[in-house]
N, C-alpha and C. Protein backbone atom coordinates (compact mmCIF):
# COMPACT_ATOMS: atom_id res chain seq x y z
N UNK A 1 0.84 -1.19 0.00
CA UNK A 1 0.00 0.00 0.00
C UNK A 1 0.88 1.24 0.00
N UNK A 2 0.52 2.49 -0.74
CA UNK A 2 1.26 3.37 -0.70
C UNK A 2 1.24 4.22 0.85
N UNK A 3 2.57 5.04 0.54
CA UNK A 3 2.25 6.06 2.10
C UNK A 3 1.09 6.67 2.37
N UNK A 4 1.40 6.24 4.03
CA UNK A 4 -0.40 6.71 4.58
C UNK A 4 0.16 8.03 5.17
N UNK A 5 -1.21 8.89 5.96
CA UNK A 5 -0.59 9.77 6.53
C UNK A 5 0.62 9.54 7.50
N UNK A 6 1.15 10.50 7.73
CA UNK A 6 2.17 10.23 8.96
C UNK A 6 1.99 10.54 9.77
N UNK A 7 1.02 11.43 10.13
CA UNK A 7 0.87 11.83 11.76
C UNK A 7 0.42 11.31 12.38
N UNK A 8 0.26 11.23 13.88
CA UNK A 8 0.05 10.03 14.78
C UNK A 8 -1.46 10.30 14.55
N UNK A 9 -1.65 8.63 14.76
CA UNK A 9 -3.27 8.17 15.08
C UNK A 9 -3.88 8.07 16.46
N UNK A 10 -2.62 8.54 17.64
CA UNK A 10 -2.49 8.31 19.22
C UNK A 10 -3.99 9.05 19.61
N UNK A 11 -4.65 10.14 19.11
CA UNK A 11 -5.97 10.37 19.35
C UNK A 11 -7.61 10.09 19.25
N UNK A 12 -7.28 8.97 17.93
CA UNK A 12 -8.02 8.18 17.53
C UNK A 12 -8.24 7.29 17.89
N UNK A 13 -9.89 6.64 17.90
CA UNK A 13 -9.64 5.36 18.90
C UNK A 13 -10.50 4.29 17.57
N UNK A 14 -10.72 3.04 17.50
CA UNK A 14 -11.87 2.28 17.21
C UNK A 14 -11.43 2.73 15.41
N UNK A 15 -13.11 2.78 15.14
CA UNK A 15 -13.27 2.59 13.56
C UNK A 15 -12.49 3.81 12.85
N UNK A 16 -12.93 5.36 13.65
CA UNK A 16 -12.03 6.47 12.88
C UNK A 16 -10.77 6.26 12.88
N UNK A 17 -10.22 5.73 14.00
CA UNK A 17 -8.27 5.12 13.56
C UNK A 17 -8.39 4.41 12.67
N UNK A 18 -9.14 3.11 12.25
CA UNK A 18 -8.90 2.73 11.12
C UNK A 18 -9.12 3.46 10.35
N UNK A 19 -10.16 4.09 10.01
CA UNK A 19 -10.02 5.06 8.35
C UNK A 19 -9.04 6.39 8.57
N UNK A 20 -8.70 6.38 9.06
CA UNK A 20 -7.36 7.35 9.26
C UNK A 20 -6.18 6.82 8.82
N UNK A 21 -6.19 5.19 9.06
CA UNK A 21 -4.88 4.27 8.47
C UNK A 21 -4.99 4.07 7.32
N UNK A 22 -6.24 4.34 6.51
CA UNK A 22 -6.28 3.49 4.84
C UNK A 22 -6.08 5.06 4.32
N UNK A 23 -5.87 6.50 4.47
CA UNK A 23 -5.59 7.41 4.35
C UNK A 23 -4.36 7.86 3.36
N UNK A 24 -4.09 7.79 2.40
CA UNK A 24 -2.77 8.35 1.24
C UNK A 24 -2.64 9.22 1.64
N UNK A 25 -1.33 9.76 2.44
CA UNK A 25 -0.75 10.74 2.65
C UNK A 25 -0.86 11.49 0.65
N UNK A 26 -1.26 12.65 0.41
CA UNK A 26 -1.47 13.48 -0.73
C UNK A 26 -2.58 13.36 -1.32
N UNK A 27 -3.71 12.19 -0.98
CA UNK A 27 -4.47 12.15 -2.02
C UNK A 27 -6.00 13.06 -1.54
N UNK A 28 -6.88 13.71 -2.55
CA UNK A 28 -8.05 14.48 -2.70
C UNK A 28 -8.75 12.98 -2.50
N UNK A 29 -9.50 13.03 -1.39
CA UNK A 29 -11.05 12.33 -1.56
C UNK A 29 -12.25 13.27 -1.81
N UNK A 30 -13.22 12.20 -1.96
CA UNK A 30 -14.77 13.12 -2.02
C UNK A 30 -15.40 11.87 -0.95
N UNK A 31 -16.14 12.47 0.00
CA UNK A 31 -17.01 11.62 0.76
C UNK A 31 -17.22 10.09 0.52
N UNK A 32 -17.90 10.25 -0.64
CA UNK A 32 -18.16 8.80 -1.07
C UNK A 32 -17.00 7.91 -1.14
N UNK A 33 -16.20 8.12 -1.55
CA UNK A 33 -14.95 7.20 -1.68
C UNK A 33 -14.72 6.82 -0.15
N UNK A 34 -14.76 7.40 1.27
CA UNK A 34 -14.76 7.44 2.49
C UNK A 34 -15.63 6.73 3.19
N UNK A 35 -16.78 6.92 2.51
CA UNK A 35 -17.88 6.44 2.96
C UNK A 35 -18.19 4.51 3.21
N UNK A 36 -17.44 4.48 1.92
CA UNK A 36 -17.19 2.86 1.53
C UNK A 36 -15.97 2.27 2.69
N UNK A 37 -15.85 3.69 3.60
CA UNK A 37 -14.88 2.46 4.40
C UNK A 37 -15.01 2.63 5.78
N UNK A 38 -16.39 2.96 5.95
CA UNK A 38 -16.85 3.85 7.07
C UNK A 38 -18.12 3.62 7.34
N UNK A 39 -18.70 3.37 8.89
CA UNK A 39 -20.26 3.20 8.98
C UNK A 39 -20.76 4.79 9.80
N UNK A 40 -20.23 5.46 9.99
CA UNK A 40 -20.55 7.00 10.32
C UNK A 40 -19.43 7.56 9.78
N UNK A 41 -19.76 7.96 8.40
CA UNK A 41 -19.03 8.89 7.87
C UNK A 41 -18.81 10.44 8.20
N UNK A 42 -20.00 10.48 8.09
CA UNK A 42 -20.05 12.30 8.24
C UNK A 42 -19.08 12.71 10.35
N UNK A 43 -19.34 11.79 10.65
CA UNK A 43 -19.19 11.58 12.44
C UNK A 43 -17.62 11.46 12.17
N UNK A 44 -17.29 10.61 11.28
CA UNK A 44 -15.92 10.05 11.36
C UNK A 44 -15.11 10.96 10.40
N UNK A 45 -15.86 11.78 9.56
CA UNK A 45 -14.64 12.88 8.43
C UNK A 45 -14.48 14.33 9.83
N UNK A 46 -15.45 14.53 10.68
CA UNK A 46 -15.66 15.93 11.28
C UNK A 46 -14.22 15.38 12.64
N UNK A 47 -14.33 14.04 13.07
CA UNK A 47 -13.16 13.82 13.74
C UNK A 47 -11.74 13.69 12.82
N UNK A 48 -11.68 13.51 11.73
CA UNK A 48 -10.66 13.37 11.12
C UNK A 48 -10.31 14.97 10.75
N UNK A 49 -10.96 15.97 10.34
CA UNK A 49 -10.61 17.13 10.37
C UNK A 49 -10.29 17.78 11.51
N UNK A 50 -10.91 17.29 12.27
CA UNK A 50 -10.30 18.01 14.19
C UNK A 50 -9.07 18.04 14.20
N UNK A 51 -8.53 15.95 13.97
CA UNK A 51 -7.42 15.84 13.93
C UNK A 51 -6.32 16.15 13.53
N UNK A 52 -6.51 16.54 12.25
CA UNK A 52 -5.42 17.06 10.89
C UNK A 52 -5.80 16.22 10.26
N UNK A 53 -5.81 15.20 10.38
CA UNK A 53 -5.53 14.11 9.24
C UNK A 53 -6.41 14.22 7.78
N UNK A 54 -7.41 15.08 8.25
CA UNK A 54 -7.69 15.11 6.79
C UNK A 54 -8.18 17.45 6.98
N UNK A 55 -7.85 17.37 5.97
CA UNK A 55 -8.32 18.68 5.50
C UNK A 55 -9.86 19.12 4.54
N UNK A 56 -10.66 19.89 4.47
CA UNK A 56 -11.51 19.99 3.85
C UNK A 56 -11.27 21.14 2.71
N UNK A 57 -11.69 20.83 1.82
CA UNK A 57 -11.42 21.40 0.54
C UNK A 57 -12.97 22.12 0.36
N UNK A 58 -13.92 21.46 -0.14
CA UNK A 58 -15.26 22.20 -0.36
C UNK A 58 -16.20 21.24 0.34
N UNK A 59 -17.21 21.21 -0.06
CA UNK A 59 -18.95 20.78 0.53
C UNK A 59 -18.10 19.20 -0.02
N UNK A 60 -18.53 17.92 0.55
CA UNK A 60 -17.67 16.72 0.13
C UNK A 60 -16.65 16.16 -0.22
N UNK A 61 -15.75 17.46 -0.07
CA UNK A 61 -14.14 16.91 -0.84
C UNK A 61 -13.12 17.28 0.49
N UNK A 62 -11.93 16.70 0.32
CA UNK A 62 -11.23 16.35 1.14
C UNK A 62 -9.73 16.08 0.98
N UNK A 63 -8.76 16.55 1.82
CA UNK A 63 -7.42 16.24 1.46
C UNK A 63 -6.87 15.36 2.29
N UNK A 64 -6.02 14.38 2.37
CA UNK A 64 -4.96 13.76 3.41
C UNK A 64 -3.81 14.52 3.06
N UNK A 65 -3.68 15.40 3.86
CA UNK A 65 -2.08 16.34 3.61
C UNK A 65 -0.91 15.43 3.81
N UNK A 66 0.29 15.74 2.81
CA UNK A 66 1.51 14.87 3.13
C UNK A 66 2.22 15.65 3.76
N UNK A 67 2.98 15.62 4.55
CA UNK A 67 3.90 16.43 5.71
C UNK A 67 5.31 16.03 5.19
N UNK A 68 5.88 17.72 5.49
CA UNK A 68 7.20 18.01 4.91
C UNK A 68 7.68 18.66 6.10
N UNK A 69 8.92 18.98 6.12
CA UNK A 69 9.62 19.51 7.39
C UNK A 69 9.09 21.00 7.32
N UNK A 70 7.99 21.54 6.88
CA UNK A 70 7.70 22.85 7.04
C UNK A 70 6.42 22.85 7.47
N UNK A 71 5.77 21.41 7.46
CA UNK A 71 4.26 21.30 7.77
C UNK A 71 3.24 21.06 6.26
N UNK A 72 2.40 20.66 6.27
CA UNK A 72 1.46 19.93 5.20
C UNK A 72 1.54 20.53 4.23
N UNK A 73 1.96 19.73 3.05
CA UNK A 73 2.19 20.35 1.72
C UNK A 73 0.84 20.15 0.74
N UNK A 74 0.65 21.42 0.12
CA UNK A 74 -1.15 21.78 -0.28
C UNK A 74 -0.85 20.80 -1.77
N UNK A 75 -2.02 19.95 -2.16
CA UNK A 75 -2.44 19.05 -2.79
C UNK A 75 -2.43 19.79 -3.84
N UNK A 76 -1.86 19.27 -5.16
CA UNK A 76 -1.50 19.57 -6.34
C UNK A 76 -2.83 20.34 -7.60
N UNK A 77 -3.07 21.13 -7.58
CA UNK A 77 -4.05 21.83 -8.46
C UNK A 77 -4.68 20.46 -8.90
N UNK A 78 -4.38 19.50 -10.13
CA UNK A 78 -4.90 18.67 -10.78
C UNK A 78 -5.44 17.57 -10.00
N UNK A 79 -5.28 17.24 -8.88
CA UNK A 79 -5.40 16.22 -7.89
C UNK A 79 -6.67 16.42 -7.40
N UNK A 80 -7.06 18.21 -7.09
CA UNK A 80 -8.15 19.12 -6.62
C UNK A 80 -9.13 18.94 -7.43
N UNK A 81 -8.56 19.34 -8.66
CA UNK A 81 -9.73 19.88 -9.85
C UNK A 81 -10.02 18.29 -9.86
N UNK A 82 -9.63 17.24 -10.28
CA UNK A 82 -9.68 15.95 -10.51
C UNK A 82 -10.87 15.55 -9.62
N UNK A 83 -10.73 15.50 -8.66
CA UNK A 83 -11.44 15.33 -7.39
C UNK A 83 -12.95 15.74 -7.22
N UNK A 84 -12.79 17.32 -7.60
CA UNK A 84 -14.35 18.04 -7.96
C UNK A 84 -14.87 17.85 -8.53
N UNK A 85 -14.32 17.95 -9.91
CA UNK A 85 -15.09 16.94 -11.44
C UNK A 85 -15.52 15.71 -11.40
N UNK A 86 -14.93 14.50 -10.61
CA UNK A 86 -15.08 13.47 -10.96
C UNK A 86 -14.73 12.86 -12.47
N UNK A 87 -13.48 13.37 -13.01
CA UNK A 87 -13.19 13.13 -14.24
C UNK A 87 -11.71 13.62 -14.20
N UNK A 88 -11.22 13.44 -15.61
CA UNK A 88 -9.90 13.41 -15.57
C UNK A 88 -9.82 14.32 -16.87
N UNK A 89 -10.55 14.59 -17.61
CA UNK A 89 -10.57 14.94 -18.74
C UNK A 89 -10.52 16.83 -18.63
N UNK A 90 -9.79 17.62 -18.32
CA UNK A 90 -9.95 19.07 -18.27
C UNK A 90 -8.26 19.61 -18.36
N UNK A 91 -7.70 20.59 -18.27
CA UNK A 91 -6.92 21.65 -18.71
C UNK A 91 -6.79 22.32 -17.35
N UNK A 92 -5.98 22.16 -16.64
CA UNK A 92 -5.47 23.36 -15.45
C UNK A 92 -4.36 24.33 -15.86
N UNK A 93 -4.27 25.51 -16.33
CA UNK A 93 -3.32 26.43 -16.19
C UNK A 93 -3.53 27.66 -15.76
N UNK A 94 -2.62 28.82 -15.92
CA UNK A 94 -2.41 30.21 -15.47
C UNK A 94 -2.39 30.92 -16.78
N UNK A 95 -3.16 32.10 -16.81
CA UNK A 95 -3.08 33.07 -18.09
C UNK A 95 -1.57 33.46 -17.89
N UNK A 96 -0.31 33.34 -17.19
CA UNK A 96 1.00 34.13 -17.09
C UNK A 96 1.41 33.09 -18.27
N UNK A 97 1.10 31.59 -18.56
CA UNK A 97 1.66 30.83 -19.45
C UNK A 97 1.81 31.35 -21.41
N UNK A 98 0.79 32.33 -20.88
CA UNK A 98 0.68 32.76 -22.41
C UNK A 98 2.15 33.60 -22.57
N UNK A 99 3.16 34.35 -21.64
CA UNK A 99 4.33 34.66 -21.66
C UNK A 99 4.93 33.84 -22.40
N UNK A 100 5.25 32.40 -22.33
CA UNK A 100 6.13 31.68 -23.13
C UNK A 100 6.23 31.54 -24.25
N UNK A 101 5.04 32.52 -25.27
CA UNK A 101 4.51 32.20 -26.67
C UNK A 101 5.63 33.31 -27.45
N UNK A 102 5.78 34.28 -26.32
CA UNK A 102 7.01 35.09 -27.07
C UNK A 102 6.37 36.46 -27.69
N UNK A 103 5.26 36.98 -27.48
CA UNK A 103 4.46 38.19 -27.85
C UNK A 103 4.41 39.40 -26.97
N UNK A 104 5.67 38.85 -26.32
CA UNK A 104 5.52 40.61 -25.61
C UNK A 104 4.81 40.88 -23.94
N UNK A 105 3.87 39.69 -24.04
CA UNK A 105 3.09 39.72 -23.14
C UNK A 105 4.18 39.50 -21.43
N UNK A 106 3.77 40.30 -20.07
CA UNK A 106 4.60 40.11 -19.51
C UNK A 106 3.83 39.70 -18.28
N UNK A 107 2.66 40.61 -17.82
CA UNK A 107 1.51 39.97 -16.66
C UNK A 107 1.72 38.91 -16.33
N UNK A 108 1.98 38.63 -14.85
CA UNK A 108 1.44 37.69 -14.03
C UNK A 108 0.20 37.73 -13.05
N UNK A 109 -0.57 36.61 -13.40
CA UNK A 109 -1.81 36.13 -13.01
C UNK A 109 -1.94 35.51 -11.80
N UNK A 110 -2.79 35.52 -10.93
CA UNK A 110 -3.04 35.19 -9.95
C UNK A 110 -4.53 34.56 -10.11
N UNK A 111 -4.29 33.69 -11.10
CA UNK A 111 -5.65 33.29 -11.58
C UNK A 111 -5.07 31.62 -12.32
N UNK A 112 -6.05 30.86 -12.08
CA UNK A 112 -5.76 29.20 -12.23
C UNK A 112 -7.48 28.99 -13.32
N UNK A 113 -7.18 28.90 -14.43
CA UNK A 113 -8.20 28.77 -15.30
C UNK A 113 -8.38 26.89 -15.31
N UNK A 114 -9.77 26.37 -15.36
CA UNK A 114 -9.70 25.50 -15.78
C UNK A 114 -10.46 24.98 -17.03
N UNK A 115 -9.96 24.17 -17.95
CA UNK A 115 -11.03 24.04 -19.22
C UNK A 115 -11.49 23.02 -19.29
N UNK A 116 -12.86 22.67 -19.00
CA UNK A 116 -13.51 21.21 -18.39
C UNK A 116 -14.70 20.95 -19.31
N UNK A 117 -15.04 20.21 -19.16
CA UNK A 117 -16.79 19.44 -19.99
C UNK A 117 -17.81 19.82 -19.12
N UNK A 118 -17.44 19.67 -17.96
CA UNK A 118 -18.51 19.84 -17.08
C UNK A 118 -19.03 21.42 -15.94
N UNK A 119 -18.12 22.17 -15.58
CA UNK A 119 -18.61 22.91 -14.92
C UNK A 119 -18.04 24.30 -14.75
N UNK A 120 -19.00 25.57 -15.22
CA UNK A 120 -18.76 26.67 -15.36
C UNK A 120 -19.07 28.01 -14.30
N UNK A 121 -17.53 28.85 -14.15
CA UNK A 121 -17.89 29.04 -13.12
C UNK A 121 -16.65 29.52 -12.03
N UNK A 122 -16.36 30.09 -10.88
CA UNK A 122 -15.58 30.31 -9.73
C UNK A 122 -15.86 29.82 -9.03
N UNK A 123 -14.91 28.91 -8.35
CA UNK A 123 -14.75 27.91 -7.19
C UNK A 123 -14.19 28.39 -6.61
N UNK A 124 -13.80 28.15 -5.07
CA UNK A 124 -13.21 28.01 -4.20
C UNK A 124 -12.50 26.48 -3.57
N UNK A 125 -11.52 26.29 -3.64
CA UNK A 125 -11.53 24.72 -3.55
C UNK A 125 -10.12 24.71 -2.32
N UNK A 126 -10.59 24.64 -0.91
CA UNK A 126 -9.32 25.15 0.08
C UNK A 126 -9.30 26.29 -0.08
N UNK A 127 -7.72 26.67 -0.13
CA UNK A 127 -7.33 28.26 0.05
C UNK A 127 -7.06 28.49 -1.08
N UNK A 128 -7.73 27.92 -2.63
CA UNK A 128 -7.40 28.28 -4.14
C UNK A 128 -8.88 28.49 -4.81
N UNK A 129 -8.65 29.43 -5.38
CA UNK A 129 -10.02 29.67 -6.32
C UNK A 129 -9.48 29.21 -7.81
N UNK A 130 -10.78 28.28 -8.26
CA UNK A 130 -10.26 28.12 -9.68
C UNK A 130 -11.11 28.38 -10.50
N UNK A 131 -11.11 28.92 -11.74
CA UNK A 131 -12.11 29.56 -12.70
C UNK A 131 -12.40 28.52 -13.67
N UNK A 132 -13.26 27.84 -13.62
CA UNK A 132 -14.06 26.92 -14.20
C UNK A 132 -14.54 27.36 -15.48
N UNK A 133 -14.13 26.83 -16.96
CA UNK A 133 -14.41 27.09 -18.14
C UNK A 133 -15.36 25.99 -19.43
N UNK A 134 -16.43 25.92 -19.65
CA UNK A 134 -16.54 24.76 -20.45
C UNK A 134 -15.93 25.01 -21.66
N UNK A 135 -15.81 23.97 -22.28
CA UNK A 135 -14.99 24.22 -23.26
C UNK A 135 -15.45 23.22 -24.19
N UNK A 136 -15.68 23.23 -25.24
CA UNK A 136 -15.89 21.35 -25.91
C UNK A 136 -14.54 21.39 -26.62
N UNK A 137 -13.59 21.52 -26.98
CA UNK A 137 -12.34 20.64 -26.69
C UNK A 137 -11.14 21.71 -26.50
N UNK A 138 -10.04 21.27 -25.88
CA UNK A 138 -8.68 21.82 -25.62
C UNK A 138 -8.02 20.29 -25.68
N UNK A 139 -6.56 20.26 -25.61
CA UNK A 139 -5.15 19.89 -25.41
C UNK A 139 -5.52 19.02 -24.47
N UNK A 140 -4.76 17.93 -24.13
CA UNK A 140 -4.26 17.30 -22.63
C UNK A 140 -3.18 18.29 -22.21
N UNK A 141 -2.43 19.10 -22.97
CA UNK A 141 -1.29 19.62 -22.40
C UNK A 141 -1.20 20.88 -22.95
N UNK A 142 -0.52 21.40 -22.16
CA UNK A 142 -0.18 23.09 -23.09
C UNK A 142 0.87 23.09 -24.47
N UNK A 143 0.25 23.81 -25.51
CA UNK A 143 1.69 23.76 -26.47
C UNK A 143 1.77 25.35 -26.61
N UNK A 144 2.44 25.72 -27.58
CA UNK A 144 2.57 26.95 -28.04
C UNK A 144 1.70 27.13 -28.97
N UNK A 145 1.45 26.02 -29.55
CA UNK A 145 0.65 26.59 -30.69
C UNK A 145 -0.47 26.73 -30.13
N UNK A 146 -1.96 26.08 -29.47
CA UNK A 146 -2.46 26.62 -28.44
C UNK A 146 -2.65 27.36 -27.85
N UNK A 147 -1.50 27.87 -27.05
CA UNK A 147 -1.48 29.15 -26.60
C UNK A 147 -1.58 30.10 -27.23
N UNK A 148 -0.83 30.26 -27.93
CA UNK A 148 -0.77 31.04 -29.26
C UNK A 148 -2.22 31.38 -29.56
N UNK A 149 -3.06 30.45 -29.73
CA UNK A 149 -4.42 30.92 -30.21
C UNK A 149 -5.40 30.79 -29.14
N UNK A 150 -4.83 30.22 -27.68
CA UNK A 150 -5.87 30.78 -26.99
C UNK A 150 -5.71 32.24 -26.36
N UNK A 151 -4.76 32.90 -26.49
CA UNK A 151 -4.32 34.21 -26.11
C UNK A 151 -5.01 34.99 -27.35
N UNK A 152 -4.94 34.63 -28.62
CA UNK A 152 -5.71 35.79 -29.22
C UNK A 152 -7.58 36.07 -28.90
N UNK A 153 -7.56 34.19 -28.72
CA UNK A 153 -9.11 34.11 -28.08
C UNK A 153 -9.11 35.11 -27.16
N UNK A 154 -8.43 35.21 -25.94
CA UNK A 154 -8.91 36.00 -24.56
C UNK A 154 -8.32 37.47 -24.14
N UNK A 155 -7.68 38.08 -26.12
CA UNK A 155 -6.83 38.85 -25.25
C UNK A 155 -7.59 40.55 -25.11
N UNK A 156 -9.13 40.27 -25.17
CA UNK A 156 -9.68 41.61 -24.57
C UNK A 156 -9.65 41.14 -23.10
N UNK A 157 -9.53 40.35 -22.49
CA UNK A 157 -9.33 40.10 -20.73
C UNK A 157 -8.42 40.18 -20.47
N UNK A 158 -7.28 40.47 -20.89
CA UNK A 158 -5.83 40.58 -20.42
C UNK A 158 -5.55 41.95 -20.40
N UNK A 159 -4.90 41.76 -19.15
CA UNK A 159 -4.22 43.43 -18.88
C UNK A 159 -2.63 43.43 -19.63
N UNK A 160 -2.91 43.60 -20.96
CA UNK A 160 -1.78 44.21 -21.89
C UNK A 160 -1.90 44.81 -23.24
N UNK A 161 -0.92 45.38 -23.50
CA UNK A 161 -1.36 46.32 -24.97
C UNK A 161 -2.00 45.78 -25.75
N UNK A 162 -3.37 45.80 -25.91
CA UNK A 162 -4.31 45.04 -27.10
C UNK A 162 -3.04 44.94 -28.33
N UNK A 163 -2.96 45.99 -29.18
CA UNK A 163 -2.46 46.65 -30.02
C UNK A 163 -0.98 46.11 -30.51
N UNK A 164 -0.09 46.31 -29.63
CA UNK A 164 1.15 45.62 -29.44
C UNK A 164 1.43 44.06 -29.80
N UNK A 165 0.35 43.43 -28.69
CA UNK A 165 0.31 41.89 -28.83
C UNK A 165 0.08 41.25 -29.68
N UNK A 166 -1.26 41.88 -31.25
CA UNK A 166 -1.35 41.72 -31.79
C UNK A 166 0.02 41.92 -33.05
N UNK A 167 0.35 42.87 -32.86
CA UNK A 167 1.61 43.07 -34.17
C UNK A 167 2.56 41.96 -33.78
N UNK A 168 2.65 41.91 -32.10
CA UNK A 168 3.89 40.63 -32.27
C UNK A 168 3.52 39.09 -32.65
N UNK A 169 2.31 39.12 -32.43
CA UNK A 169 1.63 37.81 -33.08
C UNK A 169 1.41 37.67 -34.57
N UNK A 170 1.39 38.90 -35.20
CA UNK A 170 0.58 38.63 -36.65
C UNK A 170 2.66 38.44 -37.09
N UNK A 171 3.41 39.24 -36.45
CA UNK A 171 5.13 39.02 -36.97
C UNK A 171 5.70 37.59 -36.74
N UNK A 172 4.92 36.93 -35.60
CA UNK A 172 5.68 35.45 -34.98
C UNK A 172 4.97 34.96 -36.31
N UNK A 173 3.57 35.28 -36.69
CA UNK A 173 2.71 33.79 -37.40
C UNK A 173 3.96 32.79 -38.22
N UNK A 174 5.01 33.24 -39.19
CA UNK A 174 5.36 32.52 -39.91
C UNK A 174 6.10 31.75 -39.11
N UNK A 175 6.60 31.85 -37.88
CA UNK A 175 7.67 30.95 -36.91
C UNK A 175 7.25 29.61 -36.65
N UNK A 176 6.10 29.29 -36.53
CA UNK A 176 5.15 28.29 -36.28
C UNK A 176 4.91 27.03 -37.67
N UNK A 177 4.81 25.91 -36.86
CA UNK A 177 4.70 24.59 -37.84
C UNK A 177 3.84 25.23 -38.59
N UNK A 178 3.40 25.37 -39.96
CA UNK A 178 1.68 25.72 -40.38
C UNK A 178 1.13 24.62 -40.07
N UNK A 179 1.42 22.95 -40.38
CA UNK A 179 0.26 22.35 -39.64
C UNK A 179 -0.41 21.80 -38.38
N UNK A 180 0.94 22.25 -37.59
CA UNK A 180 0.52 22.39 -36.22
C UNK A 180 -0.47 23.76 -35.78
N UNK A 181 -0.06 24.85 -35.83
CA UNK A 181 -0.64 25.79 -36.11
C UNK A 181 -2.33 25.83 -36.65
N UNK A 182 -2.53 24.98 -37.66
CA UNK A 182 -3.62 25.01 -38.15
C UNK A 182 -4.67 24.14 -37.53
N UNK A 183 -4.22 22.78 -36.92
CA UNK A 183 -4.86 22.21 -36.18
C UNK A 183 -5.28 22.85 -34.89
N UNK A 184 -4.15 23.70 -34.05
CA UNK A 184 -4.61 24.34 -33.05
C UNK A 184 -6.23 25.52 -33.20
N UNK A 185 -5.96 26.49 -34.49
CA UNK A 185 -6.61 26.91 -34.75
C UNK A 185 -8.34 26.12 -35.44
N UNK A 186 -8.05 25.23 -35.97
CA UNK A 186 -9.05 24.70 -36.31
C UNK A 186 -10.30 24.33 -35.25
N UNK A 187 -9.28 23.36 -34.00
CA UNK A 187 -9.78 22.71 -32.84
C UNK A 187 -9.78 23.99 -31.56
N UNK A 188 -9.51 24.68 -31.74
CA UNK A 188 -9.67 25.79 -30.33
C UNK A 188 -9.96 27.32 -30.29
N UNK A 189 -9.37 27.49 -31.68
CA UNK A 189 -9.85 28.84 -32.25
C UNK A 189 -11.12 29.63 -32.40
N UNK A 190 -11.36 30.51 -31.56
CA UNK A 190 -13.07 31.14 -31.66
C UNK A 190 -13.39 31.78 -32.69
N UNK A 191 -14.63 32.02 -33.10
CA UNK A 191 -14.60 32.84 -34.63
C UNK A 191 -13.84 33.88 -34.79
N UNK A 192 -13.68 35.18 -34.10
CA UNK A 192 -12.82 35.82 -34.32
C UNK A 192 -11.48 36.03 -34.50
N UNK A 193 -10.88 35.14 -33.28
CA UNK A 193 -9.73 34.42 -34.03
C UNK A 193 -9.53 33.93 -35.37
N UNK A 194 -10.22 33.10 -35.82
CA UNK A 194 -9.71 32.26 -36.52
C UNK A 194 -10.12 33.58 -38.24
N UNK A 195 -11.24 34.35 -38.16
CA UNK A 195 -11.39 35.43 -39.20
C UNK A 195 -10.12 36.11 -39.26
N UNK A 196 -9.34 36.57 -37.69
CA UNK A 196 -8.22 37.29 -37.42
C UNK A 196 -7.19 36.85 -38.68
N UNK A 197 -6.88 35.52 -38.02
CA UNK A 197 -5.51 34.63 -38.95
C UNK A 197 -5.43 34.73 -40.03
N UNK A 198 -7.26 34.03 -40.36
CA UNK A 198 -7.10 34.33 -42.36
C UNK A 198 -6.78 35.11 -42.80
N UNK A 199 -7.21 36.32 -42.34
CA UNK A 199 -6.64 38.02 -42.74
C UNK A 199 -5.29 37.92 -42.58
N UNK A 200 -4.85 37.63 -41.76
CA UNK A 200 -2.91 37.77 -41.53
C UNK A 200 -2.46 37.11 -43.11
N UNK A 201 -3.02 35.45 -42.68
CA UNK A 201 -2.20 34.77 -43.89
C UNK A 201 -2.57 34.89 -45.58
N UNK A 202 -4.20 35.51 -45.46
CA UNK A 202 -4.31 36.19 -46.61
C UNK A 202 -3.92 37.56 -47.22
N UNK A 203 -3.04 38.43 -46.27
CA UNK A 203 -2.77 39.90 -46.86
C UNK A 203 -1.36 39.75 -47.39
């Protein structure tokens, strides 16, 4: 079995010590998963939060913090979002990622976008808010090319030179695979975007 929590169970007595022992030090539960190992759940998560051993994230969700020599290390964005959704299928990043595309752009965000199937919207999930986006399709992963066109998608919400960003984007276009490029745009590109490009690569 993988690592359980580490902190002592010395306060626990009976059935909540046991579900305190089947506990993954790092992993997001949701109730139900708890529940299956538990005959007073709700009795037995409110003692497990007393304890530390588990942390609460939102209305049913839940952390087993892993402990580092500085004290409980906060559960990995995707682990969270994973957890809430009940799915695996969504996009966690930061609008600062659009920096790496090379347009000038310099803002850092204090904002965790997510692009999901299922739920739209501002969360609170612990001490992280995440901005919930539907989307019908994105990436498993970030590329440039992507970015590339989801930054022209969003860039009346960005705090940077409309104007600017655009000239350094319409100057990068030729740097880019064209058929990587084109797939990004095809599959993620919003209408205006994608009217944008033709104009670039048609003038």
């Amino acid at each position: 079995m993988s690592a359980t929590v580490p902190s002592s169970t010395d306060s626990l007595r009976g059935a909540v010590a046991h579900l305190a022992g089947e506990l993954q030090a790092g992993r997001v539960y949701r109730r139900e998963d708890l529940a299956r190992l538990s005959t007073a759940v709700d009795r037995h998560l409110r003692e497990l939060v007393a304890a530390g051993k588990l942390k609460k994230l939102a209305q049913g969700l839940y952390h087993a913090p892993r402990q580092s020599s500085f004290g409980p290390l906060p559960p990995a964005d995707e682990q969270v979002v994973g957890g809430f959704l009940r799915d695996k299928d969504f996009l966690v990043f930061s609008p600062s990622a659009y920096n790496a595309v090379g347009l000038g752009t310099t803002q850092l965000y204090n904002r965790t976008l997510v692009y999901n199937h299922k739920r739209h919207g501002v969360f609170r999930l612990g001490n992280r808010q995440f901005e919930f986006r539907t989307k019908p399709r994105f990436p498993k992963k970030l590329t440039l090319e992507f970015l590339y066109v989801d930054l022209l998608n969003n860039l009346e919400e960005l705090a940077e030179d409309r104007d600017a960003v655009l000239r350094q984007a319409r100057s990068k276009l030729p740097s880019f695979d064209s058929a990587r490029l084109q797939r990004a745009i095809d599959n993620f590109g919003s209408v205006a975007t994608r009217k944008r490009l033709r104009e670039w690569v048609g003038a």
